[in-house]
N, C-alpha and C. Protein backbone atom coordinates (compact mmCIF):
# COMPACT_ATOMS: atom_id res chain seq x y z
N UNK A 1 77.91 16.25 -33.49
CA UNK A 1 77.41 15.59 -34.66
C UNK A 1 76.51 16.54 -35.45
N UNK A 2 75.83 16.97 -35.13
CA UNK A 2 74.70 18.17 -35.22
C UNK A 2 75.94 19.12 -35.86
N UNK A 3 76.83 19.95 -35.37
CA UNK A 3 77.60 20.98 -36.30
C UNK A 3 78.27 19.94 -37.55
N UNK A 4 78.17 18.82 -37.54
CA UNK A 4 78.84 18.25 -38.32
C UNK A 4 78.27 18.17 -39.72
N UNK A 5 77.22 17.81 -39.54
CA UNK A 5 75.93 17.58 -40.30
C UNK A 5 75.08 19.31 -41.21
N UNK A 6 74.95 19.92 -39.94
CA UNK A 6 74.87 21.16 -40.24
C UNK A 6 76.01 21.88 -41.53
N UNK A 7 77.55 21.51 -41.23
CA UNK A 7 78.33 21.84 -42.10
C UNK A 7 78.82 21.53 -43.71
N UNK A 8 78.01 19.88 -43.83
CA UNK A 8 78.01 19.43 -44.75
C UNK A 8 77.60 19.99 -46.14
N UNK A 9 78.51 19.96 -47.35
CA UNK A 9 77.89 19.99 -48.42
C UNK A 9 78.23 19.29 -49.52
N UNK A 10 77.20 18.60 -49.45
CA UNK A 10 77.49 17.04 -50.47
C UNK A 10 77.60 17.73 -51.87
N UNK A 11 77.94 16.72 -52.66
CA UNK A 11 78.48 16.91 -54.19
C UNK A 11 76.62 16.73 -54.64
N UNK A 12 76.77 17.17 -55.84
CA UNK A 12 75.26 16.60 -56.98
C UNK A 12 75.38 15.25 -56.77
N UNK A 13 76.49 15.03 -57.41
CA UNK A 13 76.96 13.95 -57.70
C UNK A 13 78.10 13.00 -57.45
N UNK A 14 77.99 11.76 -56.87
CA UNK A 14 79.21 11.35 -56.47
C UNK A 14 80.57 11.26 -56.92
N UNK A 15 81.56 11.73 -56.49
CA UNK A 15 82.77 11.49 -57.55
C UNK A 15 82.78 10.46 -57.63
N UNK A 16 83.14 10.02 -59.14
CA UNK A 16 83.66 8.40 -59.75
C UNK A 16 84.77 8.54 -59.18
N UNK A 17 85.29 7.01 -59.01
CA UNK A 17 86.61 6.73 -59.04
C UNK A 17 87.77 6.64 -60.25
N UNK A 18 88.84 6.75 -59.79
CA UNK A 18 89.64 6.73 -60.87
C UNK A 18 89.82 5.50 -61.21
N UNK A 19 90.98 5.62 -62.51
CA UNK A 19 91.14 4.16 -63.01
C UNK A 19 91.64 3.40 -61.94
N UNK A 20 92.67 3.58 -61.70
CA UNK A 20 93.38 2.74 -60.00
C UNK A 20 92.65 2.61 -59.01
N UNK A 21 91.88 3.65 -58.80
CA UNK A 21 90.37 3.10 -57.64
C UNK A 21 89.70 2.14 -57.82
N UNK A 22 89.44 2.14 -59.10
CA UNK A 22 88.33 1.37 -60.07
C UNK A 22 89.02 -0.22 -59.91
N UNK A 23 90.52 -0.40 -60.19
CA UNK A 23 91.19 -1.39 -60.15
C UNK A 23 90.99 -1.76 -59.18
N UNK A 24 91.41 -1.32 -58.33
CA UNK A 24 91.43 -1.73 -56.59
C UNK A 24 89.91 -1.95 -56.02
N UNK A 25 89.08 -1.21 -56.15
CA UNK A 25 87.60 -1.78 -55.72
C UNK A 25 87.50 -3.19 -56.73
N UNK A 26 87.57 -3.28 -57.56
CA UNK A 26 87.69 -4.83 -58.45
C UNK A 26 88.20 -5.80 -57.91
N UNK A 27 89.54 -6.00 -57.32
CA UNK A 27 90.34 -6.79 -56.84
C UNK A 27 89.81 -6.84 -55.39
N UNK A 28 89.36 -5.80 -54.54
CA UNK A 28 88.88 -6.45 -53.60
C UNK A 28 87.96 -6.56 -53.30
N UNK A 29 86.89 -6.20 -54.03
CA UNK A 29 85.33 -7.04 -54.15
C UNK A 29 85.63 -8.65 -54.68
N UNK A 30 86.48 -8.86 -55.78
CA UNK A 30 86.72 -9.90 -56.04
C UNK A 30 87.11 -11.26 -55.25
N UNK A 31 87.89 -10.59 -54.43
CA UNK A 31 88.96 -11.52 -53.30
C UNK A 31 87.52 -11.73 -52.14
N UNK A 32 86.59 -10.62 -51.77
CA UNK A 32 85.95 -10.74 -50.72
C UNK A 32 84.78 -11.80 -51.19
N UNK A 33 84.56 -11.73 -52.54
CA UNK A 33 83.39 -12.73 -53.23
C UNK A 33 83.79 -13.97 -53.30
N UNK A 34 84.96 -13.94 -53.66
CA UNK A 34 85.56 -15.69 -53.80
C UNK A 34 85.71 -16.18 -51.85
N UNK A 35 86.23 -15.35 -51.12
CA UNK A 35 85.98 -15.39 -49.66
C UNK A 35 84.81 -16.14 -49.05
N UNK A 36 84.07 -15.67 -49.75
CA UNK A 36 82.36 -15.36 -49.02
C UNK A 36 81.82 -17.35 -49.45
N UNK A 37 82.69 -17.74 -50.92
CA UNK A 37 81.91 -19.08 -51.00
C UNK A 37 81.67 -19.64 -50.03
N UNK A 38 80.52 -21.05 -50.05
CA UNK A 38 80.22 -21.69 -49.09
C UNK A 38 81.57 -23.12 -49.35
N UNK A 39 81.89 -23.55 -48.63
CA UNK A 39 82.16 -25.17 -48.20
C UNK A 39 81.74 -26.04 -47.75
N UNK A 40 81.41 -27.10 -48.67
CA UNK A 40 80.39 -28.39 -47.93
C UNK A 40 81.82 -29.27 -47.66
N UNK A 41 81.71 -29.81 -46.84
CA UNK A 41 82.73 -30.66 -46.05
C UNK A 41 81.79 -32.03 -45.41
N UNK A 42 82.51 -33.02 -45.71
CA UNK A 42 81.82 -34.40 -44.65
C UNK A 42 81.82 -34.02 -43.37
N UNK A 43 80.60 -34.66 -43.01
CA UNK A 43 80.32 -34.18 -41.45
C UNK A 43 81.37 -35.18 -40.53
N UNK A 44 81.81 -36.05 -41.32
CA UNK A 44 82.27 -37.01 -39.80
C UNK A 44 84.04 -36.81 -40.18
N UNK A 45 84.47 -36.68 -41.92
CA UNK A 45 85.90 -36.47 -41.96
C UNK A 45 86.37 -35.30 -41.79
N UNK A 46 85.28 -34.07 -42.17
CA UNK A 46 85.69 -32.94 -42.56
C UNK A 46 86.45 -32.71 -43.76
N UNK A 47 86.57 -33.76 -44.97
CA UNK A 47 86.90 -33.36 -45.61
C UNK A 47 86.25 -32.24 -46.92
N UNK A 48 86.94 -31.58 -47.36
CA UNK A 48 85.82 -30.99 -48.56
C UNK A 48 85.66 -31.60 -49.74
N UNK A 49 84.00 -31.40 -49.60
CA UNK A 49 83.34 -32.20 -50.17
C UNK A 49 82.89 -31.19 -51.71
N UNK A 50 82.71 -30.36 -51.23
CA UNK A 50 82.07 -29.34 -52.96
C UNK A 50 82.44 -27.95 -52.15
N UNK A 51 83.32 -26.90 -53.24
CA UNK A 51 83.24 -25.51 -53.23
C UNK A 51 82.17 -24.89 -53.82
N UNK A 52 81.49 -24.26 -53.84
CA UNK A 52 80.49 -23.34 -54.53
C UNK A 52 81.43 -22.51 -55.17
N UNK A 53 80.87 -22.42 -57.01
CA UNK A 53 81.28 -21.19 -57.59
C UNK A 53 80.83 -19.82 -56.72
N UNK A 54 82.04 -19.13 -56.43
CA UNK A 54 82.21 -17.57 -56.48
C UNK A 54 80.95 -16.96 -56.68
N UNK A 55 80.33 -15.68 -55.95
CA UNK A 55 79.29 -15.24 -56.25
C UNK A 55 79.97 -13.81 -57.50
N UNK A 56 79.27 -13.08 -58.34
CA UNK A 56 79.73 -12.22 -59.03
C UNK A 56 80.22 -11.13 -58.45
N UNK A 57 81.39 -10.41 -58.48
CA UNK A 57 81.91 -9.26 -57.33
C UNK A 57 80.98 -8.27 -58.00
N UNK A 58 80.44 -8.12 -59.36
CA UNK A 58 79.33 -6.34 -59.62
C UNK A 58 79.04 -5.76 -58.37
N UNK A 59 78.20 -6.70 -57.37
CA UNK A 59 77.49 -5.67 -56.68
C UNK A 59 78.11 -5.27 -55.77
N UNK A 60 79.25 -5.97 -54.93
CA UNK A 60 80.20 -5.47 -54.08
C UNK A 60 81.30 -4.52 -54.41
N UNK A 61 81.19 -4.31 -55.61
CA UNK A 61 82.22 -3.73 -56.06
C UNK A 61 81.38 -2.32 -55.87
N UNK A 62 80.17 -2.68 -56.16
CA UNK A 62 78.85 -0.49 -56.21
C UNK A 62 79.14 -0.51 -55.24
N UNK A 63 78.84 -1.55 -53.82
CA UNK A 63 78.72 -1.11 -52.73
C UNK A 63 79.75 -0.39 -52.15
N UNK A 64 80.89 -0.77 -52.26
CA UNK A 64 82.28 -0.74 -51.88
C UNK A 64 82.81 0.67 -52.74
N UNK A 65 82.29 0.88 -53.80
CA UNK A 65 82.49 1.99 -54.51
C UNK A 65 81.42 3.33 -54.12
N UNK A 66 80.18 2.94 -53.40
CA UNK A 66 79.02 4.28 -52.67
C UNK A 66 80.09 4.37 -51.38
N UNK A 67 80.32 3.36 -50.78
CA UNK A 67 80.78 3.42 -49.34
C UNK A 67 82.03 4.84 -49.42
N UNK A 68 83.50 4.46 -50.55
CA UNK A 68 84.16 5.10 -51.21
C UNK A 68 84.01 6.54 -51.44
N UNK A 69 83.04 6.57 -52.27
CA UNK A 69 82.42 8.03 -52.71
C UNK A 69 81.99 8.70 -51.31
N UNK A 70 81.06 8.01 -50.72
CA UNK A 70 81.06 9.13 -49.11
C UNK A 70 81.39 9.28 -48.51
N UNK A 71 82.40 8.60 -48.32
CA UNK A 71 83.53 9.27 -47.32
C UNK A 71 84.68 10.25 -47.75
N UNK A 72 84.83 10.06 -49.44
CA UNK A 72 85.50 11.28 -50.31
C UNK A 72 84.58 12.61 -49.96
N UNK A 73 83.22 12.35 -49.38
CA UNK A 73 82.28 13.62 -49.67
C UNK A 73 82.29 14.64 -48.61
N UNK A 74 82.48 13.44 -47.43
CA UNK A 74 82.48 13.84 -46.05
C UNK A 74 83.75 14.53 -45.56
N UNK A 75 84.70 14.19 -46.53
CA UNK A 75 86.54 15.10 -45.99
C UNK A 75 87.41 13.82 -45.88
N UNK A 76 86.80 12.63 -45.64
CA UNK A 76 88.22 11.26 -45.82
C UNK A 76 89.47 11.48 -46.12
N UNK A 77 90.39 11.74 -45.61
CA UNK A 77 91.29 11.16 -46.18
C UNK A 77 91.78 10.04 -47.08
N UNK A 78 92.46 10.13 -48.10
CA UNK A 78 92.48 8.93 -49.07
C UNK A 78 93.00 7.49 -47.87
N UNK A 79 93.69 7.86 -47.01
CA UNK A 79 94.17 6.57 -46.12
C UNK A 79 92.95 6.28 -45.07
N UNK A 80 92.23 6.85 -44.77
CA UNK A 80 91.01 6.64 -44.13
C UNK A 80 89.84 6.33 -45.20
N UNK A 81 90.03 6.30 -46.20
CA UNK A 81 88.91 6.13 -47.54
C UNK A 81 89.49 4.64 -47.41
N UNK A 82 90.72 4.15 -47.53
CA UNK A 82 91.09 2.71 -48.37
C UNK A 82 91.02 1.84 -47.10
N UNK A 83 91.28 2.61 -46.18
CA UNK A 83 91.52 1.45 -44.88
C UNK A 83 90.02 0.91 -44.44
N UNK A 84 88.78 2.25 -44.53
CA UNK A 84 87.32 1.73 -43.93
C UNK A 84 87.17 0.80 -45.53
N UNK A 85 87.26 0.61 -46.57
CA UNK A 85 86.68 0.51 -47.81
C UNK A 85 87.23 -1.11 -47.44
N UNK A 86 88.37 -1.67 -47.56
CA UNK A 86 89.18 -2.55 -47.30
C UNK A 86 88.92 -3.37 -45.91
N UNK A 87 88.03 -2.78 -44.98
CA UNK A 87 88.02 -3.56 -43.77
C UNK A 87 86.41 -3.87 -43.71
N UNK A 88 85.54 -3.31 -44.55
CA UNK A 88 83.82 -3.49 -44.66
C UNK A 88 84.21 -4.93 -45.79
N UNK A 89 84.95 -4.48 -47.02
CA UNK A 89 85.52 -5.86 -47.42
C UNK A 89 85.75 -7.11 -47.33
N UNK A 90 86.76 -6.75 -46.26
CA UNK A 90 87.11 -8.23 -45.44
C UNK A 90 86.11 -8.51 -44.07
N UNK A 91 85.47 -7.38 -43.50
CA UNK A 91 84.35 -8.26 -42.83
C UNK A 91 83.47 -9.11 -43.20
N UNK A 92 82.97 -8.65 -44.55
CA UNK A 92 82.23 -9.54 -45.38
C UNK A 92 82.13 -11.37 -45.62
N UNK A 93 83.63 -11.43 -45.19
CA UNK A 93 83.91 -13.07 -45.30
C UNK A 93 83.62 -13.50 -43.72
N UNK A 94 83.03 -15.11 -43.73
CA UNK A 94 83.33 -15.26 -43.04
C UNK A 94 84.70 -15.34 -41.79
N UNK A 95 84.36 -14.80 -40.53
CA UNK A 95 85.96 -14.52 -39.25
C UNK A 95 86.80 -15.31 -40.07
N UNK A 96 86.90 -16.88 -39.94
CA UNK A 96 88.37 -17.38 -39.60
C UNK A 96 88.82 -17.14 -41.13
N UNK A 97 88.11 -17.36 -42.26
CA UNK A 97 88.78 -17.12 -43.68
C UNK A 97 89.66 -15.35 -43.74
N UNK A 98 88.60 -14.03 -42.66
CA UNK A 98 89.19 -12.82 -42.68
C UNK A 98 90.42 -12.83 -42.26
N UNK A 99 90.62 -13.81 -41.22
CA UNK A 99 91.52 -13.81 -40.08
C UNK A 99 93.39 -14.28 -41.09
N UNK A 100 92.46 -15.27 -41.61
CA UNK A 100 93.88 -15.66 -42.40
C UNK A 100 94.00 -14.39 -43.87
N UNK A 101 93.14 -14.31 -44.48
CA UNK A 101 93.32 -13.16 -45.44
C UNK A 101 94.41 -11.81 -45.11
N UNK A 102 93.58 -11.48 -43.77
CA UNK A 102 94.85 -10.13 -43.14
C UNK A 102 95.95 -10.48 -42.85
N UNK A 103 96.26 -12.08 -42.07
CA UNK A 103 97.90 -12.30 -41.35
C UNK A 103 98.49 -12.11 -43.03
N UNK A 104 97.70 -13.46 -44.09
CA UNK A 104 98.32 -12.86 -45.43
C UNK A 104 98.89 -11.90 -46.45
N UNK A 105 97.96 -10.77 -45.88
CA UNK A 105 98.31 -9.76 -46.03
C UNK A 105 99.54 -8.52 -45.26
N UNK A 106 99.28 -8.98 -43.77
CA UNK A 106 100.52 -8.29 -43.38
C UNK A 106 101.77 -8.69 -43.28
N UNK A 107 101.89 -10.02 -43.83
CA UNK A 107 103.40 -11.12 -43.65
C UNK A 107 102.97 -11.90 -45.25
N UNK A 108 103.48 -11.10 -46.22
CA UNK A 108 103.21 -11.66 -47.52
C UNK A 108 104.48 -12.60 -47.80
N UNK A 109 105.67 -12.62 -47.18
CA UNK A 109 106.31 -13.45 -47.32
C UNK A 109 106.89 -15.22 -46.49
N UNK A 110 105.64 -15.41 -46.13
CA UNK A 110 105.53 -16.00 -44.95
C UNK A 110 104.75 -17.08 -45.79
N UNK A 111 105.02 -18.48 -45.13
CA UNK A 111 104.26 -19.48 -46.13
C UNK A 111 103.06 -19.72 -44.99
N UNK A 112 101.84 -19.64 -45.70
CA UNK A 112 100.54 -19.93 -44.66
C UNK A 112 99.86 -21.19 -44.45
N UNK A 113 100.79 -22.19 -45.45
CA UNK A 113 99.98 -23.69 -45.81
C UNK A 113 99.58 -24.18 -44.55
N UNK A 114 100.13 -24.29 -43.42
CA UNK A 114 100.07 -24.88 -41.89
C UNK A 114 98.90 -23.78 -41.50
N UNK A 115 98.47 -22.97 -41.89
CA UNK A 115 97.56 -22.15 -41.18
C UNK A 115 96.13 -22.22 -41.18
C-alpha cells in the first residue's frame, strides 16, 4: 500500500466527465434517488399509504462523479470505474428495493410484477 501511495501522482485537477459520463452519472443518481424514497404503508394491511417525493439526484450525482474522477486518477480501468460507481449507487437504496433493481437489470426481459 505504502509503494502504492508513494507512486501516486494525482491530477491538479480532477478530470470532468464526458458528455456520456455525465449522462450516465444522471441516470443513475437519478434511479438511486427515486430508490432511496421512503414508503408509509398501513401497519396492519400493509398497504401503501403515501410515497414521498424523490429526493433531488444534484448531490449524488457530485458524489458519484468525485468517486468517478478518483479512481480515473488512481489507473481504473473504465470497467472498474463504472462497475464500483454503479454498485456505491445501488447500495445506496435500501437491500430488498437493490435486490430487485439488479435481478432487473440482469434479466431485462423478464416480467418482475410477481417480484
Amino acid at each position: 500500500m505504502q509503494e502504492f501511495f508513494a507512486g501516486l501522482r494525482l491530477p491538479q485537477q480532477p478530470s470532468p466527465p464526458s458528455a456520456p459520463e455525465r449522462a450516465c452519472l444522471i441516470d443513475l443518481a437519478s434511479l438511486a434517488a427515486r430508490c432511496r424514497s421512503a414508503v408509509e404503508r398501513d401497519a396492519h394491511t400493509r398497504e401503501i399509504e403515501h410515497v414521498h417525493d424523490a429526493e433531488a439526484p444534484t448531490r449524488l450525482v457530485k458524489q458519484l462523479n468525485q468517486l468517478r474522477a478518483g479512481l480515473v486518477a488512481i489507473g481504473a480501468t473504465q470497467a472498474e470505474v463504472w462497475g464500483v460507481v454503479q454498485n456505491v449507487a445501488l447500495d445506496s437504496i435500501p437491500a430488498v428495493r437493490s435486490v430487485l433493481v439488479r435481478r432487473m437489470a440482469a434479466e431485462p426481459d423478464t416480467d418482475h410484477a410477481a417480484d
